[in-house]
Protein backbone atom coordinates (compact mmCIF):
# COMPACT_ATOMS: atom_id res chain seq x y z
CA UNK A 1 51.80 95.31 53.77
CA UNK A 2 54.34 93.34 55.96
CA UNK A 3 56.21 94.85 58.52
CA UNK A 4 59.78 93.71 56.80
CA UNK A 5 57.90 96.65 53.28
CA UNK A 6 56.94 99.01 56.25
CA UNK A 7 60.65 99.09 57.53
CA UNK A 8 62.28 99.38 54.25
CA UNK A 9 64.54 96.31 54.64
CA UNK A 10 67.16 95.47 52.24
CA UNK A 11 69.55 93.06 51.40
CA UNK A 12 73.28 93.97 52.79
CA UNK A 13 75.94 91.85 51.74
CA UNK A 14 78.28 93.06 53.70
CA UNK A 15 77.04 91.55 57.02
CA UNK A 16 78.53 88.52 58.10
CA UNK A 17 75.51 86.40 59.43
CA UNK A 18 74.50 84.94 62.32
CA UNK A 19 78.21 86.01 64.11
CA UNK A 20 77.92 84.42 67.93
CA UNK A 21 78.23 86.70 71.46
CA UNK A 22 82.17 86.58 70.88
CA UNK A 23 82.35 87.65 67.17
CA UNK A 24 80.02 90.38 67.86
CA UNK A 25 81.61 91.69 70.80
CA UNK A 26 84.65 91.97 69.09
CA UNK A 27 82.71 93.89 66.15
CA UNK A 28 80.43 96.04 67.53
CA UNK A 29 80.23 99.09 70.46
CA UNK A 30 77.19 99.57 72.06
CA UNK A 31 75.66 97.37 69.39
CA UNK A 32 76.79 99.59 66.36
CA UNK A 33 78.62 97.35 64.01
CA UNK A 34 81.92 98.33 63.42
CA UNK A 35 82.04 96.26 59.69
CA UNK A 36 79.06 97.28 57.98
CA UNK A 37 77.30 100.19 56.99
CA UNK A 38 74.13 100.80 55.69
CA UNK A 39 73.87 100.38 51.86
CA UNK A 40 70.89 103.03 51.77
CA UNK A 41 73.23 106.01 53.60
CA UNK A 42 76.38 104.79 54.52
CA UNK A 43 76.00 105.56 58.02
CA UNK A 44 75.95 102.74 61.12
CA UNK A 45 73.64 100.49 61.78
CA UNK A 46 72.56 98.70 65.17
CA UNK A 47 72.99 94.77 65.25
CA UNK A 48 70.12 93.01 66.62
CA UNK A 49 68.09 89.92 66.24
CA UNK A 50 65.24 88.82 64.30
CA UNK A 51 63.00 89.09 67.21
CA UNK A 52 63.68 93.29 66.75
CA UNK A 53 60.75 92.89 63.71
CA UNK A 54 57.92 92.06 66.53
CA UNK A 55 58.75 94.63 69.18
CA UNK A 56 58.80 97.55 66.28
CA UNK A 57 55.35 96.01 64.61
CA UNK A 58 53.55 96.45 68.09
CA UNK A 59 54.86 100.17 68.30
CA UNK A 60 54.40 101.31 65.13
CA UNK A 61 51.11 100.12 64.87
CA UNK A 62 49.81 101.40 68.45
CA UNK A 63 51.23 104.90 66.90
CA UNK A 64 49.35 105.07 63.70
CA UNK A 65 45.89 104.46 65.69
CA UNK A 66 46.81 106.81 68.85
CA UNK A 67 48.09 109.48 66.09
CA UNK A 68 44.70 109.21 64.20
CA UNK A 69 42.80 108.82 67.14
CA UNK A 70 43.83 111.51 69.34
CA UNK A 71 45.01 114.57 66.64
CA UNK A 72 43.21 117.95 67.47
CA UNK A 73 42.19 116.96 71.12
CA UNK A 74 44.52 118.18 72.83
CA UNK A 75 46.04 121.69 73.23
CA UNK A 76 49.67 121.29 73.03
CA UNK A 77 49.27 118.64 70.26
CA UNK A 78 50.71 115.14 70.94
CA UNK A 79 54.45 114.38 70.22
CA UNK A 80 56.38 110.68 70.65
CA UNK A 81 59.39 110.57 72.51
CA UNK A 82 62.32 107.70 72.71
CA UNK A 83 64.34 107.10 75.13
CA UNK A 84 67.94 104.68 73.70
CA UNK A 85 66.74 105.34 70.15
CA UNK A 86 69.25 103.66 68.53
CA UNK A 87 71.05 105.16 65.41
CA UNK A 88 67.43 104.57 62.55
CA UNK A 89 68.99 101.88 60.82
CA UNK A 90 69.08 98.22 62.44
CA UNK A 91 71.02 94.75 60.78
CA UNK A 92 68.94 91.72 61.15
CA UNK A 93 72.22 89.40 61.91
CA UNK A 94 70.19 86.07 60.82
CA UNK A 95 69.02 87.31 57.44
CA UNK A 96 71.98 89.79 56.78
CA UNK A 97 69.51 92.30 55.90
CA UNK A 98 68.88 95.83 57.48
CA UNK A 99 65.88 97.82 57.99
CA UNK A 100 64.09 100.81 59.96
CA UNK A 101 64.73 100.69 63.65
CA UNK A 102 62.30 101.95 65.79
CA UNK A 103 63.27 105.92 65.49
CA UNK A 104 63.21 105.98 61.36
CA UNK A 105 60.14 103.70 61.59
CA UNK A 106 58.27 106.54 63.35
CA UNK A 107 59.72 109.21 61.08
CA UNK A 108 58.53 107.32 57.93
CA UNK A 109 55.28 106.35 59.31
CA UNK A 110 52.62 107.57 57.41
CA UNK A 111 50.71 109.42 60.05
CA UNK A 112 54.16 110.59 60.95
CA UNK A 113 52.80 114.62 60.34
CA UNK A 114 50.13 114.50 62.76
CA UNK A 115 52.69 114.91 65.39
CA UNK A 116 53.35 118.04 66.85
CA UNK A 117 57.23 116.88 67.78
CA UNK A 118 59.11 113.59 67.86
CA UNK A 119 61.89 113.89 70.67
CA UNK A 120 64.58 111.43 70.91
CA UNK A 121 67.30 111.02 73.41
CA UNK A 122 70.68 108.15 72.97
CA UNK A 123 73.60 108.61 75.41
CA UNK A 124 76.02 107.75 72.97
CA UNK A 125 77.14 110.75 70.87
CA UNK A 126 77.76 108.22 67.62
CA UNK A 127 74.32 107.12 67.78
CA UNK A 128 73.14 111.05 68.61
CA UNK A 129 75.11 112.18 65.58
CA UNK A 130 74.01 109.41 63.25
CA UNK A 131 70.50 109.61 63.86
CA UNK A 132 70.58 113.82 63.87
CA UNK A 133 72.04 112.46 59.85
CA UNK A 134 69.33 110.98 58.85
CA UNK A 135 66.62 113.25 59.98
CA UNK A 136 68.89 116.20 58.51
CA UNK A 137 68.86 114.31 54.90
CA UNK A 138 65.24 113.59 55.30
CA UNK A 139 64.29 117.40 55.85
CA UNK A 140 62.39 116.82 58.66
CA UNK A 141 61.90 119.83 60.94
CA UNK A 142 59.96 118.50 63.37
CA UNK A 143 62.25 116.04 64.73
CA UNK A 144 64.97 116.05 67.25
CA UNK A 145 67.66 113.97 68.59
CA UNK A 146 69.44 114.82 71.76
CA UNK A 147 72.40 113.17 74.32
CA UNK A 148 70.44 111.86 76.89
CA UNK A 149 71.12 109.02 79.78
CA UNK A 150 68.25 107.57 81.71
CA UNK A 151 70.23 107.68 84.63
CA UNK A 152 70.04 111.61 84.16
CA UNK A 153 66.40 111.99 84.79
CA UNK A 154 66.71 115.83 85.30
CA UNK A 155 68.55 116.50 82.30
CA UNK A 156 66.32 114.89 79.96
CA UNK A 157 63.01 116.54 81.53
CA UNK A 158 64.61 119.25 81.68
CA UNK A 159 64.97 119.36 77.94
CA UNK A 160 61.37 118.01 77.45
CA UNK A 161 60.00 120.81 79.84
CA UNK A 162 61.65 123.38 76.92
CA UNK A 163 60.38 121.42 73.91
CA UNK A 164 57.42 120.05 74.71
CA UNK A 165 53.87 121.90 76.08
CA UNK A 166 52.97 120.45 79.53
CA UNK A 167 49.29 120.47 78.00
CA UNK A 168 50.33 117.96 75.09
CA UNK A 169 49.48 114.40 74.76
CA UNK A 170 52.50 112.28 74.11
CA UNK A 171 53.81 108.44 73.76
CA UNK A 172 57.06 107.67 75.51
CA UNK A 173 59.04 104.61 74.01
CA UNK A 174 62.14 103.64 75.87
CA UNK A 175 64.29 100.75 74.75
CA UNK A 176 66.94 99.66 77.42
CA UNK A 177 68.91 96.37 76.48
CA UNK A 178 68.61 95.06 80.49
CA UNK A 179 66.59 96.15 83.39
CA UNK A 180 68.13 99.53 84.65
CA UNK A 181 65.69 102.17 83.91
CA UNK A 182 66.14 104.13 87.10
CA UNK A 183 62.38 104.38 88.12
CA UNK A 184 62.90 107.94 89.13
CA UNK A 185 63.21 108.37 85.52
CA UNK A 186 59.21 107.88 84.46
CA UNK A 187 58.62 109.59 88.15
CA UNK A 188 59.77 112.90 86.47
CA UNK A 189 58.77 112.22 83.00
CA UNK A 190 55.49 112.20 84.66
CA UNK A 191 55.77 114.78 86.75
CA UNK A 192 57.20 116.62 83.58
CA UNK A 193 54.57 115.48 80.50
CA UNK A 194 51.72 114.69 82.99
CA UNK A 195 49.54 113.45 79.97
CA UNK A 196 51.60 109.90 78.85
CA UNK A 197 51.05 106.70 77.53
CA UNK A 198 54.50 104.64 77.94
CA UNK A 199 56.01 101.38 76.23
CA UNK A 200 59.16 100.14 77.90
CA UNK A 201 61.24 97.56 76.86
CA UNK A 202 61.42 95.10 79.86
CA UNK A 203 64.26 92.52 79.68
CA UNK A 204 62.71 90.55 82.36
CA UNK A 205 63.19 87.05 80.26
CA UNK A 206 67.35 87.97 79.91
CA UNK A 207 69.09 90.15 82.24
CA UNK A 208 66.68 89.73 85.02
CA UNK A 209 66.27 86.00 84.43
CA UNK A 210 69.83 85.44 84.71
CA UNK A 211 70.54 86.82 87.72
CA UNK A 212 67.67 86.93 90.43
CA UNK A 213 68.58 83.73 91.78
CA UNK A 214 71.99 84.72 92.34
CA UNK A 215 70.60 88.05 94.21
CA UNK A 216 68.35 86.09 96.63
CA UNK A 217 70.44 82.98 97.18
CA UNK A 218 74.02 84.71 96.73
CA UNK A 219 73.41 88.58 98.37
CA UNK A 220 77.19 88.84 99.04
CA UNK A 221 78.10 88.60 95.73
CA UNK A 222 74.88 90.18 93.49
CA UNK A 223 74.87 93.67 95.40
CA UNK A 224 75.16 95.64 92.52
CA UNK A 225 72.26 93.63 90.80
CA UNK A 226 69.96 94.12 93.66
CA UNK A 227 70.45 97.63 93.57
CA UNK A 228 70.07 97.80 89.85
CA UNK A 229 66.53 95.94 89.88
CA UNK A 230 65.25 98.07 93.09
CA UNK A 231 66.34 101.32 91.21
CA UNK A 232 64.25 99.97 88.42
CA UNK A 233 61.16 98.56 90.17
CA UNK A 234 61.57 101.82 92.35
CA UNK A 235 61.36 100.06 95.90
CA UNK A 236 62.78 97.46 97.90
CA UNK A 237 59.50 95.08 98.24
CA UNK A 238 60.04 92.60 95.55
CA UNK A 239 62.93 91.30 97.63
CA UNK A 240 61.27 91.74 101.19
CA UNK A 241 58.49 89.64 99.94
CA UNK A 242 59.26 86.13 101.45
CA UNK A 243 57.43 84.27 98.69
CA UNK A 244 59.41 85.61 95.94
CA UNK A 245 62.92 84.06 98.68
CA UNK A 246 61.43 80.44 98.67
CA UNK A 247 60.52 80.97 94.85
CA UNK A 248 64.30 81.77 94.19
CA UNK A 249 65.20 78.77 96.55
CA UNK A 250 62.89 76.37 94.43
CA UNK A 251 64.36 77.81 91.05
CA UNK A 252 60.65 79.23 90.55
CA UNK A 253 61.73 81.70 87.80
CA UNK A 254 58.61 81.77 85.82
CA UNK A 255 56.58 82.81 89.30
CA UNK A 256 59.63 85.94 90.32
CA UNK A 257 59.17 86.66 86.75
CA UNK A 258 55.04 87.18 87.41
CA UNK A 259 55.99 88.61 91.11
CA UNK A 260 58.45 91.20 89.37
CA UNK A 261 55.95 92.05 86.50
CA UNK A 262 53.08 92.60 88.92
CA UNK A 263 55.57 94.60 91.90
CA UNK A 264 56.44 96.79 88.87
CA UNK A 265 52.82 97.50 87.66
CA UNK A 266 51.91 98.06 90.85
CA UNK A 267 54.59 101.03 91.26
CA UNK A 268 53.50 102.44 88.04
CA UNK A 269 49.77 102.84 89.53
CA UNK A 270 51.01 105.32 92.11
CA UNK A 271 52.14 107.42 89.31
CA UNK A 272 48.79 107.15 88.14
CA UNK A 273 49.06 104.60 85.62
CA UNK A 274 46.09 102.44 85.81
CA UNK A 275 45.38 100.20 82.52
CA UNK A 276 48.63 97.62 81.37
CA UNK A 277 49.64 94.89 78.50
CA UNK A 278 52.10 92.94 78.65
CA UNK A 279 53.56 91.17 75.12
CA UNK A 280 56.14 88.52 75.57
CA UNK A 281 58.62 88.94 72.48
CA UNK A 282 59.91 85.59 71.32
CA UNK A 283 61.06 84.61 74.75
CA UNK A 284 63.66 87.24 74.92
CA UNK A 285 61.42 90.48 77.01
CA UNK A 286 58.57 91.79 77.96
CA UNK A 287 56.80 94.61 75.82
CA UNK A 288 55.13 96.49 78.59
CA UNK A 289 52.08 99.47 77.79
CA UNK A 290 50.43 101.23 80.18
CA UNK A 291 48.29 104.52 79.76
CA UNK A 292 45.84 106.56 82.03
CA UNK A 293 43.25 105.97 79.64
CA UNK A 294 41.14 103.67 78.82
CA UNK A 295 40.62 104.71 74.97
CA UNK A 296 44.48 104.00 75.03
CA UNK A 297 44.56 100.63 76.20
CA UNK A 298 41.58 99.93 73.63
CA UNK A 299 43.57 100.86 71.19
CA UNK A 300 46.40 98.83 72.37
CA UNK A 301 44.65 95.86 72.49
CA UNK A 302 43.38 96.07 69.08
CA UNK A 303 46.79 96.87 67.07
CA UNK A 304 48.72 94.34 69.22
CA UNK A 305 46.96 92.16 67.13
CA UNK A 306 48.49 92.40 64.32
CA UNK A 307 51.41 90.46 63.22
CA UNK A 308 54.26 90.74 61.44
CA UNK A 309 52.67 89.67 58.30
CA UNK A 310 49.89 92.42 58.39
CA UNK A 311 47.37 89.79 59.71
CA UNK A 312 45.30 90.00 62.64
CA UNK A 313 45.68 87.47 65.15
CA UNK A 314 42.75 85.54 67.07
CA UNK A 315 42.98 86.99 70.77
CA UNK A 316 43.80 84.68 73.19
């Protein structure tokens, strides 16, 4: 089975197609179309691109082996959690058709009841409410959606530290749409759910892209973005590095993108992260796994090979 059967997509006529940056700023908030509803519910759906297919494949897939794999090892049962979860119900703008977004892909996933909770967090209330709509029609008791901002570390481990055992076993998914994951944030998720393996959505081919040069070559002006991306990366030594300076000066960007990669990695390992992936999706961001264990990455590797189509790929 393809990914586009998997993720229930369907043919909305009501979507305008391929509407440019303008258009859909004018139609959407916080990427929740403001024209079109879903035909299946009638409740909002998230505009994205096609690219959206690839990133969900590579998570729903690691999930059904690391739900299979690691059921009844662990005493306070695993759970998934998501972090920007988005409202279930995405609009592919190029096809005009809409489909599962990451959250409802996980709650219709097969392997779905081997979980002992699935957690989510959005820190807009209209995706909070939607989402908390669709699980309610589904009857699904095990699921929860709450209003959480990454910038709020403490709140949302604080909620996790009430719903979740600190002996469990869990995956943390969190989809940002730029580089401003306060690094602080996995910090206390760690400190919090000790036992993780994370996927973060890295937009290190947009947001990042777009404005490093500007933050070595024009410091003045880029403050805030230099404070954003240290936040993130959770020091200052990416920019202290005088290679990554004369990178930026040379217009380098695939070599800052490789220094900011491996600075971040490297951040993650005093947290005690120690095996990492990276997947490039479509030129657009970086899917980035890491897990403590080495069964995990294993596993990794082996469903990231899978495409869209339900094929395995030839490693590379």
């Amino acid at each position: 089975m393809d990914i586009f059967e998997r993720l229930n997509s369907v043919s909305n006529p009501s979507c305008h197609k391929h509407c440019n940056a303008e258009k859909r700023d004018s139609v959407t908030e916080n990427e929740i179309c403001g024209i079109v509803s879903s035909v299946i519910d009638g409740l909002p759906v998230r505009c994205v691109g096609e690219w959206a297919y690839e990133k969900i494949n590579l998570l729903v897939n690691y999930f059904g082996a690391f739900t299979v794999a690691m059921k009844g090892k662990w005493s306070g049962g695993i759970n998934y959690i998501e972090i920007c979860s988005g409202p279930g119900r995405c609009m592919d703008r190029s096809r005009g058709r809409e489909f599962d977004g990451t959250s409802l892909a996980i709650l219709h996933h097969k392997e779905f009841s081997r979980l002992s909770k699935a957690i989510f967090f959005d820190a807009d209330m209209n995706v909070v409410d939607t989402l908390n709509k669709r699980i309610l029609g589904r009857h699904i008791t095990s699921a929860k959606v709450f209003n959480g901002d990454y910038y709020n570390a403490r709140e949302i481990c604080k909620r996790l530290a009430t719903e979740i055992q600190k002996s469990s076993l869990n995956l943390v998914f969190i989809d940002p749409t730029d580089c401003s994951v306060p690094f602080d944030l996995i910090r206390s998720l760690k400190e919090t759910i000790p036992k993780m393996d994370l996927i973060i959505n890295v937009a290190s081919m947009t947001d990042f892209n777009r404005n490093v040069g500007n933050v070595f070559l024009q410091p003045e002006s880029y403050i805030k973005s230099k404070e954003k991306y240290v936040r993130f990366l959770g020091s200052e030594e990416f920019f202290g590095d005088t290679a990554n300076l004369k990178n930026a000066s040379h217009a380098k960007w695939g070599a800052l993108r490789k220094a900011f990669r491996e600075t971040y990695q490297k951040n993650l390992k005093e947290l005690g992260f120690k095996h990492f992936d990276i997947k490039i999706i479509n030129g657009y961001y970086d899917i980035l796994f890491t897990s403590e264990s080495e069964t995990g990455y294993k596993i990794w590797k082996k469903t990231s090979l899978i495409g869209v189509d339900g094929q395995r790929q030839l490693p590379l």
